[in-house]
Protein backbone atom coordinates (compact mmCIF):
# COMPACT_ATOMS: atom_id res chain seq x y z
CA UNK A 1 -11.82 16.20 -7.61
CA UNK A 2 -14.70 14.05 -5.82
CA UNK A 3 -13.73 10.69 -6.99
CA UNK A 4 -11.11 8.70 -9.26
CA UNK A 5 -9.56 5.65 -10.03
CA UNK A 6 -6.28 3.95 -10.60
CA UNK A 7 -5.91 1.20 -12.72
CA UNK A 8 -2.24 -1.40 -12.43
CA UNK A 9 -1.55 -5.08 -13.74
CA UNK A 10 -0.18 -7.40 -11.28
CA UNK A 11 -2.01 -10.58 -9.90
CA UNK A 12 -0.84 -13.55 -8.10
CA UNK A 13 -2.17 -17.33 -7.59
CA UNK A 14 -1.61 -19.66 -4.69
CA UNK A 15 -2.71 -22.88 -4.85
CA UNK A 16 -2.41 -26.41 -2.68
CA UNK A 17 -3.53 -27.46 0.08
CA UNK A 18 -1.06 -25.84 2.35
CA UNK A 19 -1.59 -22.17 0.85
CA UNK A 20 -2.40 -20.95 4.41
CA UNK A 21 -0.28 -22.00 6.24
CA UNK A 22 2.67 -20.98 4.00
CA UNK A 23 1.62 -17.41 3.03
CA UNK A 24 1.10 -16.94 7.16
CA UNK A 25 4.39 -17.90 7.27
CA UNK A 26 5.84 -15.76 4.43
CA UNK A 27 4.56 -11.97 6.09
CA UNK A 28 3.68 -10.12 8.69
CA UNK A 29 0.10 -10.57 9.17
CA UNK A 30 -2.38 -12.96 10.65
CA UNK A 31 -3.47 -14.72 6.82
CA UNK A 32 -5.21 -17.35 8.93
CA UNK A 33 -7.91 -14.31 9.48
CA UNK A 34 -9.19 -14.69 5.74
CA UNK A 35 -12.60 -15.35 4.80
CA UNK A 36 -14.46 -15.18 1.66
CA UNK A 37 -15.72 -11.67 2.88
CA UNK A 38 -12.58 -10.75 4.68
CA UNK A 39 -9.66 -9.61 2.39
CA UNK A 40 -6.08 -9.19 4.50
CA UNK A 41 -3.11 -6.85 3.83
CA UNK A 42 -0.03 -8.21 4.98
CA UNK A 43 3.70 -7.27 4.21
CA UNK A 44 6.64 -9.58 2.73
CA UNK A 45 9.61 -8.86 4.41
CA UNK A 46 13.38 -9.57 3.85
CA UNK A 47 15.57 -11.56 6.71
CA UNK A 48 16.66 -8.21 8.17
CA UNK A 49 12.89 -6.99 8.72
CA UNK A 50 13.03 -5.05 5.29
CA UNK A 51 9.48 -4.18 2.93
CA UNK A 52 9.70 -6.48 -0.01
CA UNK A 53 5.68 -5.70 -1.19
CA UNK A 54 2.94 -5.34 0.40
CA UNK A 55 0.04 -7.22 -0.45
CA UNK A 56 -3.78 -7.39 -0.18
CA UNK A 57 -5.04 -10.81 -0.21
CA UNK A 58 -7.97 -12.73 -1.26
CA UNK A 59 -9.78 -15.96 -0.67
CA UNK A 60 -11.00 -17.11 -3.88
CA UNK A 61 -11.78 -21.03 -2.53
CA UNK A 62 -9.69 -23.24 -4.02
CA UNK A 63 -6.87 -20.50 -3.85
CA UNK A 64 -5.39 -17.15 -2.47
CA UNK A 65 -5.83 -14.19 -4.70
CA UNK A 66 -2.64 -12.10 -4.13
CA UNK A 67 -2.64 -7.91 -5.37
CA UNK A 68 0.99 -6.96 -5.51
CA UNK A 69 1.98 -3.06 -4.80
CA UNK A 70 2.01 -1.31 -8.56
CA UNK A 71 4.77 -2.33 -10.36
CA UNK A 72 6.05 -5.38 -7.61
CA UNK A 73 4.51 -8.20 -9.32
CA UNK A 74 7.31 -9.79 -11.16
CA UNK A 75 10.03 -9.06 -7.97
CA UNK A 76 7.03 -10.59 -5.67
CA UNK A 77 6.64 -14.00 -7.89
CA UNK A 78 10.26 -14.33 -8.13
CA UNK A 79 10.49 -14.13 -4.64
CA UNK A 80 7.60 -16.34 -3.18
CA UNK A 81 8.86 -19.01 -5.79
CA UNK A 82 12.26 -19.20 -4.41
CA UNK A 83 10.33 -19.84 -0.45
CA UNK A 84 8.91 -22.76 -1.34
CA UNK A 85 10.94 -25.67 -0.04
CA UNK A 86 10.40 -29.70 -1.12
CA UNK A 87 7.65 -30.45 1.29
CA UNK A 88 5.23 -27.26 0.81
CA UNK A 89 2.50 -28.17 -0.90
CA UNK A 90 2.22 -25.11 -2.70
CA UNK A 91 1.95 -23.22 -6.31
CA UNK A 92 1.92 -19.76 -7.59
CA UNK A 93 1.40 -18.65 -10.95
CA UNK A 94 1.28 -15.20 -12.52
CA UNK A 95 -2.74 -14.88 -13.40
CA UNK A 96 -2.27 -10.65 -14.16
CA UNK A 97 -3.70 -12.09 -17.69
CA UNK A 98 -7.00 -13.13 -15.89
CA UNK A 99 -7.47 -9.97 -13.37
CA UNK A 100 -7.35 -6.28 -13.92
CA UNK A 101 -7.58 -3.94 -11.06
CA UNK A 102 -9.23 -0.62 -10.34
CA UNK A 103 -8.59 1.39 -7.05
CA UNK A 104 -11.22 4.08 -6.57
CA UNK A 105 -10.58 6.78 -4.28
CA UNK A 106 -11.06 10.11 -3.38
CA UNK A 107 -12.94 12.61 -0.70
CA UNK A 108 -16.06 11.57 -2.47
CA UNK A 109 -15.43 7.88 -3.47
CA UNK A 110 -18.67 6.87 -1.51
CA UNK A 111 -20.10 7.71 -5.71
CA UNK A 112 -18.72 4.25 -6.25
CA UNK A 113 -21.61 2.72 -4.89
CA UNK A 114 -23.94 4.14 -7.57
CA UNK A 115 -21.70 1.88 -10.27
CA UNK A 116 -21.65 -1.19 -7.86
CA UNK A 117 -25.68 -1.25 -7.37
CA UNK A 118 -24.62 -1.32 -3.50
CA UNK A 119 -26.09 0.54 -0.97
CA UNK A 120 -22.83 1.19 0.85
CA UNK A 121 -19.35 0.76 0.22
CA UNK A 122 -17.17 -2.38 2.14
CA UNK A 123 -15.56 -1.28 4.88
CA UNK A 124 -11.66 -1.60 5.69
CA UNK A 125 -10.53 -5.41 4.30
CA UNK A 126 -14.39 -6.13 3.75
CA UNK A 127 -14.94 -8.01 0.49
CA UNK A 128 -18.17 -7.74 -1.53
CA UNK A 129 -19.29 -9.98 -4.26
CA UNK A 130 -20.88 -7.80 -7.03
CA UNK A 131 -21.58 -7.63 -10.46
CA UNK A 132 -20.86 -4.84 -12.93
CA UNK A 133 -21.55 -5.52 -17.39
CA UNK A 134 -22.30 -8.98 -16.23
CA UNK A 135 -19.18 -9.55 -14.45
CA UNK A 136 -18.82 -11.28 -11.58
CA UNK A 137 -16.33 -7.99 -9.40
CA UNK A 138 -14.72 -7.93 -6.11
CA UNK A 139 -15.20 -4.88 -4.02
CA UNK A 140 -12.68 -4.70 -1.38
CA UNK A 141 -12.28 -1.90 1.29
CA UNK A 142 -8.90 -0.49 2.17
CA UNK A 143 -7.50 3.01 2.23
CA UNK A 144 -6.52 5.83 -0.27
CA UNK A 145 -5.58 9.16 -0.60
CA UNK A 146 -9.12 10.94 0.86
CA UNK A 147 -9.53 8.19 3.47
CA UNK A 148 -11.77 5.04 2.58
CA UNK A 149 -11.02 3.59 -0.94
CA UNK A 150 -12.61 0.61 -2.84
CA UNK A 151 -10.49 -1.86 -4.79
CA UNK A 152 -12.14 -3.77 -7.74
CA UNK A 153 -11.13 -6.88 -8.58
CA UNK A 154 -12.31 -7.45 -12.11
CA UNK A 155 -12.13 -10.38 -14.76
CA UNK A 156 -9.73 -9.29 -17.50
CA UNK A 157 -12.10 -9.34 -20.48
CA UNK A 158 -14.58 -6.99 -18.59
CA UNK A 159 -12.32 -4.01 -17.03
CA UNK A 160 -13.01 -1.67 -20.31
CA UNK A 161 -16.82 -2.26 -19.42
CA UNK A 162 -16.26 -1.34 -16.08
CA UNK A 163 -14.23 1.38 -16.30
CA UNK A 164 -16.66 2.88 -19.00
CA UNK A 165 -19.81 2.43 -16.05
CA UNK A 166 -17.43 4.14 -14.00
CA UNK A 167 -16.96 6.90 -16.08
CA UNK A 168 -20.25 7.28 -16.67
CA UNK A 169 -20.99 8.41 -13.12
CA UNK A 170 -18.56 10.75 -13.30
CA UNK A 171 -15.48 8.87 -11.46
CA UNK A 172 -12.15 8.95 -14.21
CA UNK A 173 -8.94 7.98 -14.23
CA UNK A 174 -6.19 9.89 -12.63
CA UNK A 175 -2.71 11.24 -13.93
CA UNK A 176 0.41 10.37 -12.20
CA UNK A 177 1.61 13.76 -11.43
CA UNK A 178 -1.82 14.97 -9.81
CA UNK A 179 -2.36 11.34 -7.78
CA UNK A 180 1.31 11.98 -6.53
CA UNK A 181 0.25 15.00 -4.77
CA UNK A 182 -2.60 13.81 -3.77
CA UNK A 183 -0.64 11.07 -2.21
CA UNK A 184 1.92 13.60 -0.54
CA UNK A 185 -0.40 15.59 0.60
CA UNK A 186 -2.23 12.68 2.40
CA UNK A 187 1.08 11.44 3.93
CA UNK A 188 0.40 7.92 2.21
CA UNK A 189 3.76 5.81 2.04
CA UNK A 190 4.36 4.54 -1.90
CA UNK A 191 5.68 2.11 -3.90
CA UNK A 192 9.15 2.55 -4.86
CA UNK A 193 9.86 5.90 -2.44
CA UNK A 194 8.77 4.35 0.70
CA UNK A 195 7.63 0.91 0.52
CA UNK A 196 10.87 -0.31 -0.25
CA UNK A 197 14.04 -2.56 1.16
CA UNK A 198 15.37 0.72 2.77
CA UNK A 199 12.83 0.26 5.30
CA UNK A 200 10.95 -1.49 8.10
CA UNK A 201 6.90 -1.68 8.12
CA UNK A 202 7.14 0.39 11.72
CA UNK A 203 9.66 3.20 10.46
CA UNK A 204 7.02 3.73 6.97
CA UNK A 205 3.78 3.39 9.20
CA UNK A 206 2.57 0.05 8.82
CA UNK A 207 2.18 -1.25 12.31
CA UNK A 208 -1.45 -2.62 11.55
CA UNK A 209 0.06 -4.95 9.53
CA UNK A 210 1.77 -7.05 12.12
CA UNK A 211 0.69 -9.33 13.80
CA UNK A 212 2.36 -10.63 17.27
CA UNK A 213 3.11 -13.76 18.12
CA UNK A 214 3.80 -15.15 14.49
CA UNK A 215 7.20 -16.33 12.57
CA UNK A 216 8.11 -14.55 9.46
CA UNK A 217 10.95 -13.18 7.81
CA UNK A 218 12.57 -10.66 9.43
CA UNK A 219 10.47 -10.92 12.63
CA UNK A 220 12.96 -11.11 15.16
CA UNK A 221 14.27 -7.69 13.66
CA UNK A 222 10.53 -5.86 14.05
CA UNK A 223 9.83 -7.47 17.10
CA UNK A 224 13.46 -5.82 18.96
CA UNK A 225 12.13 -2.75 17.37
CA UNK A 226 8.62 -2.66 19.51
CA UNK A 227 10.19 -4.90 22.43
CA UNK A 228 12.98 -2.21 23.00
CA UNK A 229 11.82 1.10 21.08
CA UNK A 230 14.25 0.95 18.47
CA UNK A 231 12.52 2.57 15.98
CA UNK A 232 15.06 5.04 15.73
CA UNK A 233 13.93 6.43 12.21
CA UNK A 234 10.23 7.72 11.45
CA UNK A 235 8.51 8.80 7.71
CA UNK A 236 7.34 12.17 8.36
CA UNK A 237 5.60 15.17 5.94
CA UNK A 238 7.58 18.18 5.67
CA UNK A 239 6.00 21.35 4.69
CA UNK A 240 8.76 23.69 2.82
CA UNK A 241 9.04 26.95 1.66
CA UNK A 242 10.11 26.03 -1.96
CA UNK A 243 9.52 22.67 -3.81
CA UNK A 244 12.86 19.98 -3.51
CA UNK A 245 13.22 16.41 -5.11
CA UNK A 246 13.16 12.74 -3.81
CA UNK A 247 16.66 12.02 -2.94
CA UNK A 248 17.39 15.59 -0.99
CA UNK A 249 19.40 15.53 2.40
CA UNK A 250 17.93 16.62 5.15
CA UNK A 251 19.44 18.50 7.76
CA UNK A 252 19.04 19.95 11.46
CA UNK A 253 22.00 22.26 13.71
CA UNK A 254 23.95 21.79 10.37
CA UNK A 255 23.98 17.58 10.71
CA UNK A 256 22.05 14.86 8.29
CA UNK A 257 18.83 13.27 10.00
CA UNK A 258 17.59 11.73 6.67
CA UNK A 259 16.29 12.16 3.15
CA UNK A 260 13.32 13.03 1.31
CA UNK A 261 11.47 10.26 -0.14
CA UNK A 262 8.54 11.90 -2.09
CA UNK A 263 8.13 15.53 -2.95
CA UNK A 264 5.09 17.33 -4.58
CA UNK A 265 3.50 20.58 -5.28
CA UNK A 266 0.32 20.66 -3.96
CA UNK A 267 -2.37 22.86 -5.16
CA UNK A 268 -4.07 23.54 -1.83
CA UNK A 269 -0.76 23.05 0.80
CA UNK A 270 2.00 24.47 -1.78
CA UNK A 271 5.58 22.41 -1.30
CA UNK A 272 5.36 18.96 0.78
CA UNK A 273 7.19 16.08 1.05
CA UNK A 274 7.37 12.46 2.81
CA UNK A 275 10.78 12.02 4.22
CA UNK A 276 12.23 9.77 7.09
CA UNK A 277 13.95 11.47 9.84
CA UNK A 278 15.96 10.03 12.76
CA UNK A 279 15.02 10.29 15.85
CA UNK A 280 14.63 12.64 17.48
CA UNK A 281 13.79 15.30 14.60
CA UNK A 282 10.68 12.81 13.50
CA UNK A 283 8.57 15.16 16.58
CA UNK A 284 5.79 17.10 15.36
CA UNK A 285 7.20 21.01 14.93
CA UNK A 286 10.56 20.56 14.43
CA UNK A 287 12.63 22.84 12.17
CA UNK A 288 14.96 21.25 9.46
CA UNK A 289 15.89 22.24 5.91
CA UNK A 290 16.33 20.74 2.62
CA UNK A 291 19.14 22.12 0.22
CA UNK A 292 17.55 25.45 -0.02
CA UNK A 293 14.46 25.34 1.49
CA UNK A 294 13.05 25.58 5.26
CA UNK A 295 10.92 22.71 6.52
CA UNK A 296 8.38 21.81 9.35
CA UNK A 297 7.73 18.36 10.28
CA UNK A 298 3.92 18.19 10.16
CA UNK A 299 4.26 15.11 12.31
CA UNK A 300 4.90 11.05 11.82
CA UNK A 301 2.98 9.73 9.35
CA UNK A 302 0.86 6.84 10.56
């Protein structure tokens, strides 16, 4: 499979003049950093340090441009609308009616250009203004499942013209079962297994998402957890001798040291999965087993 895409509804509005300042102060990463060529990916976390979403966020002028994880969008509005306190001058609205969203990825996603009339592809958080059928498109860079991936941003009314010029070179949609092994196989944290309340940013990977020296929800928790080393539990990939499900125990010297979080079969790398193990069975070469099955930790996902 060269290249693909993944299509999801979920986008959020901020408006007011203090829309800066108060997402900065919402998650884990510098928002202040934005520019109208510069997208950010920061995470909302809970008082105890916990992933509520993880978002990729975009300057749009007169307001921030927020792309929830698949799925998150509802839990994420409820939630920012519940931080805003008497004196923020602040306001988001649900505008998934206005935006559709297309993530292209693969080992050959670089065929995305062809589609974009762009020479190149934006690099990591890079945005670039194009236009596709007419329509005005963001192109922003972040990461997939074969490396470097390209997320359009595109105006509601146009994404069927889009994703027909994508086809058209050759790039289609993806099912859920193959894209989840694709995603095992890369040792990508997701939505709903990993990125979840059950976990820190550090323990799932997402160190480049914090910032130091900032306030936030949760940041006294993360920042005892790099001041002092207690990240005691690390998301790992397991490679198995027969396929298990999300939810399995896993166990070394006949104790627990955590669960499995994602499982797949993969066509190239037979039975994998994502799970996160305590320390110190997170190191690279270490023997556990799942129900049935044998395991080696392939190493800590980052």
């Amino acid at each position: 499979m060269k290249a693909f895409y993944r299509t999801w509804d979920g986008y959020v509005r901020v408006t007011g003049e203090d829309r800066h300042d108060w997402l900065d102060r919402q998650s884990t990463n510098n928002v202040r950093a934005l520019t109208r060529t510069r997208a950010v990916r920061t995470v909302l976390t809970s008082p105890t340090g916990r992933i509520l979403d993880v978002l990729t966020v975009l300057d749009e002028g007169e307001a921030l441009g927020l792309v929830p994880l698949p799925g998150y969008v509802n839990r994420t509005l409820h939630y920012l609308r519940g931080r805003i306190f008497f004196m923020d001058k602040v306001k988001v609205t649900d505008a998934t009616s206005e935006v559709g969203l297309c993530l292209c990825e693969g080992p050959q996603v670089e065929m995305v250009a062809g589609p974009l009339g762009v020479e190149r592809l934006p690099a990591l958080d890079e945005v670039l203004q194009v236009e596709m059928e007419g329509a005005p498109v963001r192109a922003v860079g972040t990461s997939g499942v074969g490396g470097d991936a390209c997320l359009l941003v595109v105006p509601r009314e146009h994404m069927a013209a889009v994703e027909e010029r994508l086809q058209g070179a050759g790039i289609l949609p993806i099912d859920e079962t193959t894209y989840e092994a694709l995603r095992v196989e890369a040792g990508i944290p997701g939505p709903g297994r990993e990125l979840t309340t059950t976990y820190t940013p550090l323990e799932v990977g997402l160190e480049d998402l914090i910032a130091e020296g900032k306030c936030y929800p949760g940041q006294e928790v993360i920042a005892r957890q790099i001041t002092y080393d207690k990240v005691v539990r690390r998301l790992v990939k397991l490679r198995l001798d027969a396929a298990v499900e999300p939810g399995a125990e896993v166990v070394a010297n006949g104790k627990p040291v955590g669960v499995v979080t994602s499982a797949a079969v993969s066509p190239r790398e037979g039975p994998l999965a994502l799970a996160v193990l305590r320390r110190p069975y997170f190191e690279k070469g270490t023997r556990v087993a799942v129900r049935f099955a044998d395991a080696t930790v392939g190493g800590v996902v980052v």
